[in-house]
Structures are given as C-alpha cells and as structure tokens.
N, C-alpha and C. Protein backbone atom coordinates (compact mmCIF):
# COMPACT_ATOMS: atom_id res chain seq x y z
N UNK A 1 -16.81 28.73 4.24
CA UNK A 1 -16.95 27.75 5.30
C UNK A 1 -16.45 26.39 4.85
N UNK A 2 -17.11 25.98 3.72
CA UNK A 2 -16.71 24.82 3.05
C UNK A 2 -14.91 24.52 2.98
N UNK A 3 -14.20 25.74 2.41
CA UNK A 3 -12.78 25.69 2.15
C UNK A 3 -12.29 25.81 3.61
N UNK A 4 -12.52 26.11 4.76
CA UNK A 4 -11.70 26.21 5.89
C UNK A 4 -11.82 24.87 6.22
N UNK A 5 -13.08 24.45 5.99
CA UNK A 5 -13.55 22.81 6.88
C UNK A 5 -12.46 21.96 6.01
N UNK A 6 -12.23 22.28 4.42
CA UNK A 6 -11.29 21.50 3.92
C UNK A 6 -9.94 21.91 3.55
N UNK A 7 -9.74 22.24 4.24
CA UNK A 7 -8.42 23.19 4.56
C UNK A 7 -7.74 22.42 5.46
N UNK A 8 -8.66 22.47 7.11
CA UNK A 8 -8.55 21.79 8.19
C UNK A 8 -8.45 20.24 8.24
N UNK A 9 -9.73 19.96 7.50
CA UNK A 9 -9.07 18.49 7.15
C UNK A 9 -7.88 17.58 6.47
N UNK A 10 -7.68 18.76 5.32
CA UNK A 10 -6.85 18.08 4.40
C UNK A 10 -7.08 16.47 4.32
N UNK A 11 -5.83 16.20 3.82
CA UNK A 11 -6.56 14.51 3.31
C UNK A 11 -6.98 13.39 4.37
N UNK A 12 -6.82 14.00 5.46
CA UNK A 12 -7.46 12.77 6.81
C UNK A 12 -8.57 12.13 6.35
N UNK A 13 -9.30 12.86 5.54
CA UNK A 13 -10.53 11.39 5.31
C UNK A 13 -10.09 9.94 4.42
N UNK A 14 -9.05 10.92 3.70
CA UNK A 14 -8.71 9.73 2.62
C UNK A 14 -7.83 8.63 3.18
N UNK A 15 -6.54 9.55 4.34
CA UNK A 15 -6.11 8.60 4.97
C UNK A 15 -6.68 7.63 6.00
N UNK A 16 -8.30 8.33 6.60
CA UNK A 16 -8.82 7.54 7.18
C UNK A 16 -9.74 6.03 6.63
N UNK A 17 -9.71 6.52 5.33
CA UNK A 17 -10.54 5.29 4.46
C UNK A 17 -9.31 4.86 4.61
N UNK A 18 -7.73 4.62 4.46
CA UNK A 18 -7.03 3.44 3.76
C UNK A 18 -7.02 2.73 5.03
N UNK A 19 -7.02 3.48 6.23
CA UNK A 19 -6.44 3.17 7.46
C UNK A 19 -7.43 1.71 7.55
N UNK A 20 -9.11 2.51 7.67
CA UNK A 20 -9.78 1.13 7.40
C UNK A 20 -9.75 0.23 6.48
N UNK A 21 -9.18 0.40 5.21
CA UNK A 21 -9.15 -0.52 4.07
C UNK A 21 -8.20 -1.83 4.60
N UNK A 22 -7.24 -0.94 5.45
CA UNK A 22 -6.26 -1.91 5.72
C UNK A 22 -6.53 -2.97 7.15
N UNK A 23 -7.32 -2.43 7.52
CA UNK A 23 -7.81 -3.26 8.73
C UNK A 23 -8.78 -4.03 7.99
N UNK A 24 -9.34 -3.56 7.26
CA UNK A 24 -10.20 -4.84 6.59
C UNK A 24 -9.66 -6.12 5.77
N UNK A 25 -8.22 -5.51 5.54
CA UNK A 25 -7.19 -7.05 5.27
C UNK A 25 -7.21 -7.40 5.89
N UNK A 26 -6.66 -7.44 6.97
CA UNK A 26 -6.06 -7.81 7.93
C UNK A 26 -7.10 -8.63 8.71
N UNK A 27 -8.41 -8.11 8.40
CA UNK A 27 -9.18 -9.13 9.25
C UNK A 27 -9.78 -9.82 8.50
N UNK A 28 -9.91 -10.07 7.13
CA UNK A 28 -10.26 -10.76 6.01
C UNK A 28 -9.10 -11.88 6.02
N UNK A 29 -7.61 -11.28 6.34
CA UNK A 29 -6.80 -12.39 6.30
C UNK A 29 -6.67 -13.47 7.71
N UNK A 30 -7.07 -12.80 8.39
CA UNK A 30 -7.39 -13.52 9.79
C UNK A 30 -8.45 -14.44 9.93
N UNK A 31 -9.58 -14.08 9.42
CA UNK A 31 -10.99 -14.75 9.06
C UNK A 31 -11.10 -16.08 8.10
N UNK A 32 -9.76 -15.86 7.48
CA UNK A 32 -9.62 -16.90 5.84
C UNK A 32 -9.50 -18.53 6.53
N UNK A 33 -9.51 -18.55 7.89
CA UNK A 33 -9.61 -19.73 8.61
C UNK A 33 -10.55 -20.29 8.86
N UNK A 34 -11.83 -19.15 9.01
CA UNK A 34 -13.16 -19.65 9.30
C UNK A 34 -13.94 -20.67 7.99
N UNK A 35 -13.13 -20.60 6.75
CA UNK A 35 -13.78 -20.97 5.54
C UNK A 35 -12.79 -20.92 4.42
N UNK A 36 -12.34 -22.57 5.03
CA UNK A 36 -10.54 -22.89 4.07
C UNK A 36 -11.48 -23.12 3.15
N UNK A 37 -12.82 -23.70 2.02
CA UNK A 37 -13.09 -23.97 1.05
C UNK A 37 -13.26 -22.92 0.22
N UNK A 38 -13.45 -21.48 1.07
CA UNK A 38 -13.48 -20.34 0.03
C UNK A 38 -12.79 -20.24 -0.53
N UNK A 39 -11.61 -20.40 0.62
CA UNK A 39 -9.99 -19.57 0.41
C UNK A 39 -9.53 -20.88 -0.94
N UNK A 40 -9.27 -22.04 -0.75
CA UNK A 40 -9.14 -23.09 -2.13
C UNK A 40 -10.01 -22.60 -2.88
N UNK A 41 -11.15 -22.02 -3.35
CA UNK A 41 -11.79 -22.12 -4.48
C UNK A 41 -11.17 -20.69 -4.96
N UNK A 42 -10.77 -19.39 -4.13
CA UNK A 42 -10.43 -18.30 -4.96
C UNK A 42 -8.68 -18.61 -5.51
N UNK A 43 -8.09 -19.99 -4.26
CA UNK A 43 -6.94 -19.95 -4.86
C UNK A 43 -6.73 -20.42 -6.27
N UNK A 44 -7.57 -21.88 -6.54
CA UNK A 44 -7.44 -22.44 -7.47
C UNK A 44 -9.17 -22.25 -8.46
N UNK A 45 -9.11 -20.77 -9.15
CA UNK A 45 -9.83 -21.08 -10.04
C UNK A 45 -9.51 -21.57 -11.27
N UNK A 46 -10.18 -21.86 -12.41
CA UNK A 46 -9.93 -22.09 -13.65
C UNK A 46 -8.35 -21.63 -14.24
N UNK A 47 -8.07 -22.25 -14.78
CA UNK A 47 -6.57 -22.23 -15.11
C UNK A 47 -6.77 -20.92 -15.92
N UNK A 48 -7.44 -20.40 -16.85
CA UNK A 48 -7.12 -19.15 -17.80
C UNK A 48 -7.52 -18.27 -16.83
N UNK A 49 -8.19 -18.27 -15.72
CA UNK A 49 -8.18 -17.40 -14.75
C UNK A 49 -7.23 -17.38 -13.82
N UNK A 50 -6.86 -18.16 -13.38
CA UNK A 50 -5.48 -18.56 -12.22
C UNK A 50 -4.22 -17.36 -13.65
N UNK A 51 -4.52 -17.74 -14.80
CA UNK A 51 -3.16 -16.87 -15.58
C UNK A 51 -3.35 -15.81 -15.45
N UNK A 52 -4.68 -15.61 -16.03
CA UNK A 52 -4.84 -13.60 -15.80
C UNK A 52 -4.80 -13.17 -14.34
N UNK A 53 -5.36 -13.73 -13.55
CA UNK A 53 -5.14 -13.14 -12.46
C UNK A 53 -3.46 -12.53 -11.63
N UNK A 54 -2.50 -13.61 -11.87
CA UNK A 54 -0.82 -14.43 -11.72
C UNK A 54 -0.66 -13.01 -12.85
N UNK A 55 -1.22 -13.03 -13.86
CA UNK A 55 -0.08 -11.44 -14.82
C UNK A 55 -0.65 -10.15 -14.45
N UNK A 56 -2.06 -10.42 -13.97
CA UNK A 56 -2.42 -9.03 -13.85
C UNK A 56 -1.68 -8.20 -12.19
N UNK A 57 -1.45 -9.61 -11.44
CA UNK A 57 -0.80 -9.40 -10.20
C UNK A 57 0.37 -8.73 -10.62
N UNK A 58 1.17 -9.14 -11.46
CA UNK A 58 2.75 -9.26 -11.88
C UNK A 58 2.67 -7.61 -12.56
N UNK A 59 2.00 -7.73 -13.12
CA UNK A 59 1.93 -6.07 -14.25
C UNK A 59 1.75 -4.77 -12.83
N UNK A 60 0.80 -5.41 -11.99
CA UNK A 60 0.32 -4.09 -10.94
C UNK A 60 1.68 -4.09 -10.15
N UNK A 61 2.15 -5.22 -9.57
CA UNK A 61 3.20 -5.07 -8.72
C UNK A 61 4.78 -4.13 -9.41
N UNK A 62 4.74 -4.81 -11.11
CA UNK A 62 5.45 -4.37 -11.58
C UNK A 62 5.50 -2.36 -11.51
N UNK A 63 3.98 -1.98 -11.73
CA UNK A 63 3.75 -0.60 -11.54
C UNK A 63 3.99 0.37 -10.58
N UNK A 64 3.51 -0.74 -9.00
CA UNK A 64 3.42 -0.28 -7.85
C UNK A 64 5.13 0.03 -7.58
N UNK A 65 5.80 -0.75 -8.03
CA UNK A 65 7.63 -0.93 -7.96
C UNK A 65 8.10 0.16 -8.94
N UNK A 66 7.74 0.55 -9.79
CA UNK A 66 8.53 1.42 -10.53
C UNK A 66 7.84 3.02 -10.04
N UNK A 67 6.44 2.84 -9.50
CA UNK A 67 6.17 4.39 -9.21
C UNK A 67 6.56 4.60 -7.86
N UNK A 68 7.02 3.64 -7.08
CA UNK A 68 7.76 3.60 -5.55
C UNK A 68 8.79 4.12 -5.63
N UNK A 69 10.08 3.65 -6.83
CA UNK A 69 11.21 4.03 -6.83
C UNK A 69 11.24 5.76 -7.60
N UNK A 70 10.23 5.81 -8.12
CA UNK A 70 10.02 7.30 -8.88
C UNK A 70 9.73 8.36 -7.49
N UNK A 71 8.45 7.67 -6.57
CA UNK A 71 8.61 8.99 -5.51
C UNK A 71 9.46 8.44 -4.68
N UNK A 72 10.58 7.85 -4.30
CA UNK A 72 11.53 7.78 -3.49
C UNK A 72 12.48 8.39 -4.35
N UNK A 73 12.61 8.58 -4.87
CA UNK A 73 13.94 9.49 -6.27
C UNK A 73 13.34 10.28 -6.08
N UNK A 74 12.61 11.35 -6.33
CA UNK A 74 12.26 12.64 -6.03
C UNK A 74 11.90 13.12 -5.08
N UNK A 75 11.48 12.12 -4.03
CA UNK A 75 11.77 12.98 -2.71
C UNK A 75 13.30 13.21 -1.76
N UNK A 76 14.39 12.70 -2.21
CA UNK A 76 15.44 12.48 -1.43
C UNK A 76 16.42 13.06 -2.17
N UNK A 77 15.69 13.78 -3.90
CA UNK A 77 16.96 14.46 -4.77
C UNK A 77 17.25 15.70 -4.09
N UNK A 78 18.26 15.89 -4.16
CA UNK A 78 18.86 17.47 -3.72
C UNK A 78 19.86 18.33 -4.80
N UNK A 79 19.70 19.08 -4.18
CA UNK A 79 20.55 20.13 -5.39
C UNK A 79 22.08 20.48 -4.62
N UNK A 80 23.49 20.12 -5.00
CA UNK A 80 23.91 19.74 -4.71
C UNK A 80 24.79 21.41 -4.17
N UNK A 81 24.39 22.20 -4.57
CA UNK A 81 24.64 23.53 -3.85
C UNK A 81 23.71 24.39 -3.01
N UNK A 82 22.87 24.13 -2.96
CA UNK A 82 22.22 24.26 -2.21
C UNK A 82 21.95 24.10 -0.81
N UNK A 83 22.19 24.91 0.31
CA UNK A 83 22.15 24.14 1.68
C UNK A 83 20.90 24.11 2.72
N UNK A 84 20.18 24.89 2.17
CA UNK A 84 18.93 24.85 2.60
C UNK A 84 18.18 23.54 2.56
N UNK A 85 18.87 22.83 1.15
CA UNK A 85 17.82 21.94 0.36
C UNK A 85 18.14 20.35 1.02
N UNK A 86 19.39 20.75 1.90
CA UNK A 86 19.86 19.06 2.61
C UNK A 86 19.14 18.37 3.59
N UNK A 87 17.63 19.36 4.17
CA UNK A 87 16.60 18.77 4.90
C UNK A 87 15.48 18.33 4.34
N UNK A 88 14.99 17.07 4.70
CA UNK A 88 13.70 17.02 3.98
C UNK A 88 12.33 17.92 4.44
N UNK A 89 11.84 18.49 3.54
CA UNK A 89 10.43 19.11 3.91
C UNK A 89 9.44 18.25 4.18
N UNK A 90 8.04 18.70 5.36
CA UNK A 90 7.08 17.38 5.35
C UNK A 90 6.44 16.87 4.01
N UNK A 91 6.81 17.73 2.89
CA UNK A 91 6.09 17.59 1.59
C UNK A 91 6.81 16.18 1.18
N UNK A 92 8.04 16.22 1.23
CA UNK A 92 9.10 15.14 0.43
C UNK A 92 9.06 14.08 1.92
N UNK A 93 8.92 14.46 3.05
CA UNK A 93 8.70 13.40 4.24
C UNK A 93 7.45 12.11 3.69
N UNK A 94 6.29 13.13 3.64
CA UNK A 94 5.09 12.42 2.74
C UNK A 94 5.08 11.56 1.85
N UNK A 95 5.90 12.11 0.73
CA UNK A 95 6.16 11.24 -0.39
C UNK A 95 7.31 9.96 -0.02
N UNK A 96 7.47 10.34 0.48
CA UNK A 96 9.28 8.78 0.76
C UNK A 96 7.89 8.14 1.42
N UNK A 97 7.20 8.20 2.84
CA UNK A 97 6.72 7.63 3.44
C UNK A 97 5.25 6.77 2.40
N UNK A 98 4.95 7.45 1.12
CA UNK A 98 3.69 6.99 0.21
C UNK A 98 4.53 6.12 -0.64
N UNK A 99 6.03 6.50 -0.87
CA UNK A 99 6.67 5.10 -2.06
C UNK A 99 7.19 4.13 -1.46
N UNK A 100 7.22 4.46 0.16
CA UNK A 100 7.88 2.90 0.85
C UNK A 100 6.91 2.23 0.80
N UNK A 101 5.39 2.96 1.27
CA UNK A 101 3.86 2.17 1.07
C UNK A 101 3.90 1.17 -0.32
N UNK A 102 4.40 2.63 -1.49
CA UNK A 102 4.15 1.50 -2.37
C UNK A 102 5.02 0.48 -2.83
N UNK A 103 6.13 0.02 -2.16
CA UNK A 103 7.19 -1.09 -2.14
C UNK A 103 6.32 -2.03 -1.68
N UNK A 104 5.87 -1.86 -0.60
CA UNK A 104 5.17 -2.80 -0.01
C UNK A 104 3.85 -3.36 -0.58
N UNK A 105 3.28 -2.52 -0.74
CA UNK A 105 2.11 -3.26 -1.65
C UNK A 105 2.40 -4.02 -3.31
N UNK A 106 3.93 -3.21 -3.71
CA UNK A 106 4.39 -4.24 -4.53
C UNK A 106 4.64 -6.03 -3.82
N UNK A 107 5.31 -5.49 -3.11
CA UNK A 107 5.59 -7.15 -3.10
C UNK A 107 4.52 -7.83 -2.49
N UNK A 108 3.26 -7.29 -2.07
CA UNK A 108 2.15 -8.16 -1.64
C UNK A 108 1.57 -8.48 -3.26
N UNK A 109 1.32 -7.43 -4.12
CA UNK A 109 1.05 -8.09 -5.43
C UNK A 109 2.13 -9.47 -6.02
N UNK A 110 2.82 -9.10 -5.75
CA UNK A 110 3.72 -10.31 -6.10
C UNK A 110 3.73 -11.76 -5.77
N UNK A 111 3.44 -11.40 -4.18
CA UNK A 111 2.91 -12.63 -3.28
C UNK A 111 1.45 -13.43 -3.67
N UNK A 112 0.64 -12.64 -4.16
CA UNK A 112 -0.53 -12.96 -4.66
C UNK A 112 -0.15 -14.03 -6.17
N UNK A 113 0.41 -12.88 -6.75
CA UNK A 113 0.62 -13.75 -7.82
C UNK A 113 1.36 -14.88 -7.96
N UNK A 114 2.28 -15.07 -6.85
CA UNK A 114 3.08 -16.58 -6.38
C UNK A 114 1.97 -16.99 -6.06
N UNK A 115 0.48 -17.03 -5.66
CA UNK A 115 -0.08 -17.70 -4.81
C UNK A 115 -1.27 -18.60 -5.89
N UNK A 116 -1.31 -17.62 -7.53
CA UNK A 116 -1.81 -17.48 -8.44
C UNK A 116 -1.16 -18.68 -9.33
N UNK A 117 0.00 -18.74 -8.99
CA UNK A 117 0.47 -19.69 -9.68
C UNK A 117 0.94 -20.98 -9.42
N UNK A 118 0.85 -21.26 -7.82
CA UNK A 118 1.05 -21.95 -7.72
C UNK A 118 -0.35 -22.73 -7.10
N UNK A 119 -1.24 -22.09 -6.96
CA UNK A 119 -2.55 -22.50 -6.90
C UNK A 119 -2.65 -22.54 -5.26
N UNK A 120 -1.72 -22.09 -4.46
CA UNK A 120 -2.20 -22.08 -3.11
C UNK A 120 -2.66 -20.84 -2.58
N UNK A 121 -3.31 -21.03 -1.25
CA UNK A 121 -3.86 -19.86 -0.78
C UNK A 121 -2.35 -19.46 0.50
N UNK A 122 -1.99 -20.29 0.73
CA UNK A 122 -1.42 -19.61 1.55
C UNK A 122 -0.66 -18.10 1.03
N UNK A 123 0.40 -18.26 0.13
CA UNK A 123 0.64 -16.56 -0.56
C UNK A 123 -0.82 -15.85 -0.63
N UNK A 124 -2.14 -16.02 -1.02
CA UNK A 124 -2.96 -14.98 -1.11
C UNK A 124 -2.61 -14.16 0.37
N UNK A 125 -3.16 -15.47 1.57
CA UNK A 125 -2.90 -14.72 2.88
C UNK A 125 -1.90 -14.11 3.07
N UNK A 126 -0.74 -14.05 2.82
CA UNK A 126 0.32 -13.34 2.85
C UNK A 126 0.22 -12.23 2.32
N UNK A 127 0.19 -12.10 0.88
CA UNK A 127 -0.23 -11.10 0.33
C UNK A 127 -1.58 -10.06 1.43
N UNK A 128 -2.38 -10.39 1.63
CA UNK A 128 -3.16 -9.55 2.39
C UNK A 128 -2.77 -8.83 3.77
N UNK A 129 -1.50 -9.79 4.52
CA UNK A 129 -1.50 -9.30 5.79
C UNK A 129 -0.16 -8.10 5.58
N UNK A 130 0.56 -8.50 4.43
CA UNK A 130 1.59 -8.06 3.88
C UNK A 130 0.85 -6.24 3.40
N UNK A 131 -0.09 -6.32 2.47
CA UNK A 131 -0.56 -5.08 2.29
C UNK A 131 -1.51 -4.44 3.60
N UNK A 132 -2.10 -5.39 4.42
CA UNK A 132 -3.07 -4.21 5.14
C UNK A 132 -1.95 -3.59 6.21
N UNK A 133 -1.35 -4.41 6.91
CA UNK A 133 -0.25 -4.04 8.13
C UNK A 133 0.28 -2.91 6.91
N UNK A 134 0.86 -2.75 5.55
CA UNK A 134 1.59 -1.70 5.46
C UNK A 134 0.24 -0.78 5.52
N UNK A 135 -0.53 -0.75 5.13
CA UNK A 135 -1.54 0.35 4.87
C UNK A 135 -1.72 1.02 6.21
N UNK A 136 -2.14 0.05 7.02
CA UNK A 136 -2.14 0.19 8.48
C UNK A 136 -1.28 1.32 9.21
N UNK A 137 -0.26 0.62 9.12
CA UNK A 137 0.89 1.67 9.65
C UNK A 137 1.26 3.26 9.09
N UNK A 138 1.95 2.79 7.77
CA UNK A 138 1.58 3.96 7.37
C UNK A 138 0.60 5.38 7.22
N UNK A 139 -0.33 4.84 7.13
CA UNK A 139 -2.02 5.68 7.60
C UNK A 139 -1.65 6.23 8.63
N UNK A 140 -1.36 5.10 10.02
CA UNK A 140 -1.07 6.13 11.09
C UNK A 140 0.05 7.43 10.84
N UNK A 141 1.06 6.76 10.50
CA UNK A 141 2.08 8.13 10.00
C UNK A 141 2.05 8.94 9.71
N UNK A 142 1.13 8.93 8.60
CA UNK A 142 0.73 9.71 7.75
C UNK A 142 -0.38 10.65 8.38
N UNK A 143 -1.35 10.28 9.54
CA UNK A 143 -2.23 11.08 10.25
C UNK A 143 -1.18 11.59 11.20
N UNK A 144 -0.62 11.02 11.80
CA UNK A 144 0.28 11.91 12.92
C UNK A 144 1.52 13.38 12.43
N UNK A 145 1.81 12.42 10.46
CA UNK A 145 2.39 13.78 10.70
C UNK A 145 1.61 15.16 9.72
N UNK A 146 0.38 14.99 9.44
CA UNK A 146 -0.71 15.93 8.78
C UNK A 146 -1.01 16.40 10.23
N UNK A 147 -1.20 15.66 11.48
CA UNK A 147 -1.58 16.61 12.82
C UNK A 147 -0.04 17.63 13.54
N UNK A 148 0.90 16.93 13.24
CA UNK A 148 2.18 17.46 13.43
C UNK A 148 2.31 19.26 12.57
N UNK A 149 1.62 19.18 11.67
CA UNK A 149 1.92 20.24 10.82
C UNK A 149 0.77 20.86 10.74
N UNK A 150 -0.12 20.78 11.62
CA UNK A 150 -1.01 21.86 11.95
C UNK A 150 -0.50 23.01 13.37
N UNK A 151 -0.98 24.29 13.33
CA UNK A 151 -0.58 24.99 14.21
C UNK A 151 -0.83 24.76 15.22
C-alpha cells in the first residue's frame, strides 16, 4: 500500500515544499518594505560578517553554476549514431528544466553577495525575488510534467 501511494506520488511533495519555499521569497521579498530597519541591519552587519557571508554567497553560487552546467551537459548529450537518442526523454526534460533552476539560483546567490558587499539591501531583495519566481515557476513545470507522465 505504502509503495503504490509512493509510486503515485512520486516527488510532488518535494516539489510541493519548493513551490511553497518559493512563495515564501517572494513574499518575504515583498514584505522587506514593511521593516526597512530589518532589511539595513541584515544588510549591513559587522564587517567580518558582511565577508563571510559576500564568500559564502560567492562559493554557493559558484557551486550552484558549475552543477547547472553539469546537468545541462548531460541532459542534452547524444550519441551521435544513434537516432532514437535525438529526442529528449521526460527523464533528461527534468534535468535541463532542474539546471536552468539551478542557473538561476546561481545568480540570485551572486546578487546577494553584491548586496553583501556593498552593504545594501536592495541586491538582497533581488536576490530573493530572483530565486523564489525561479523556484516558483519551475515547481509548476515540474508538477505539470510528473502529471503529464502519469497514465
């Protein structure tokens, strides 16, 4: 019983947590108006914190960018005799659609860390509306085409 129920589901719960994760940017970045002294105090903390925060941004974005271009390279490789292999499967559909995600959440890390360094909040907000809208969207995609590929 257990394996059919998760069979049937497959990962919809997980995509349904990001779906909300990402609406919770998005309205965290919308909200950052109600209380500009927060938003200045997380922009400009302590300078050895403003650094770690500015490299730890830079190192994740750096990660999020190199494992983006890794599943976009392996989902779009083909074998060059092969003719079967010149369509994408929803398996490799999935993956292009999870490393464009993670392009995007690269450059929201990035944005953060411009925002890290230069002590403003405005890049944080960017950074946030930048990652939840991708999370956002994608999620949907990603549920429509896990319902697409049910019988």
């Amino acid at each position: 019983m257990a394996d059919r129920l998760r069979s049937r589901l497959g990962g919809r719960p997980i995509i349904a947590l990001a779906l909300l994760a990402g609406l919770a940017a998005v309205a965290i970045a919308m909200a950052a108006g109600i209380a500009p002294g927060l938003l200045e105090t997380i922009a400009r903390p302590a300078p050895i914190v403003r650094a770690a925060l500015a490299g730890g941004s830079i190192v994740l974005g750096g990660r999020l960018l190199l494992s983006a271009l890794r599943r976009i390279d392996s989902s779009v490789r083909r074998d060059v005799g092969d003719a079967a292999a010149t369509r994408l499967s929803d398996a490799d559909l999935g993956m292009l659609v999870r490393g464009v995600r993670l392009v995007f959440l690269a450059a929201a890390a990035f944005a953060a860390a411009s925002g890290w360094v230069l002590g403003e909040p405005l890049p944080l907000i960017v950074a946030l509306v930048i990652a939840g809208v991708d999370v956002v969207e994608t999620s949907f995609l990603l549920l429509v085409a896990s319902r697409r590929a049910e019988p």
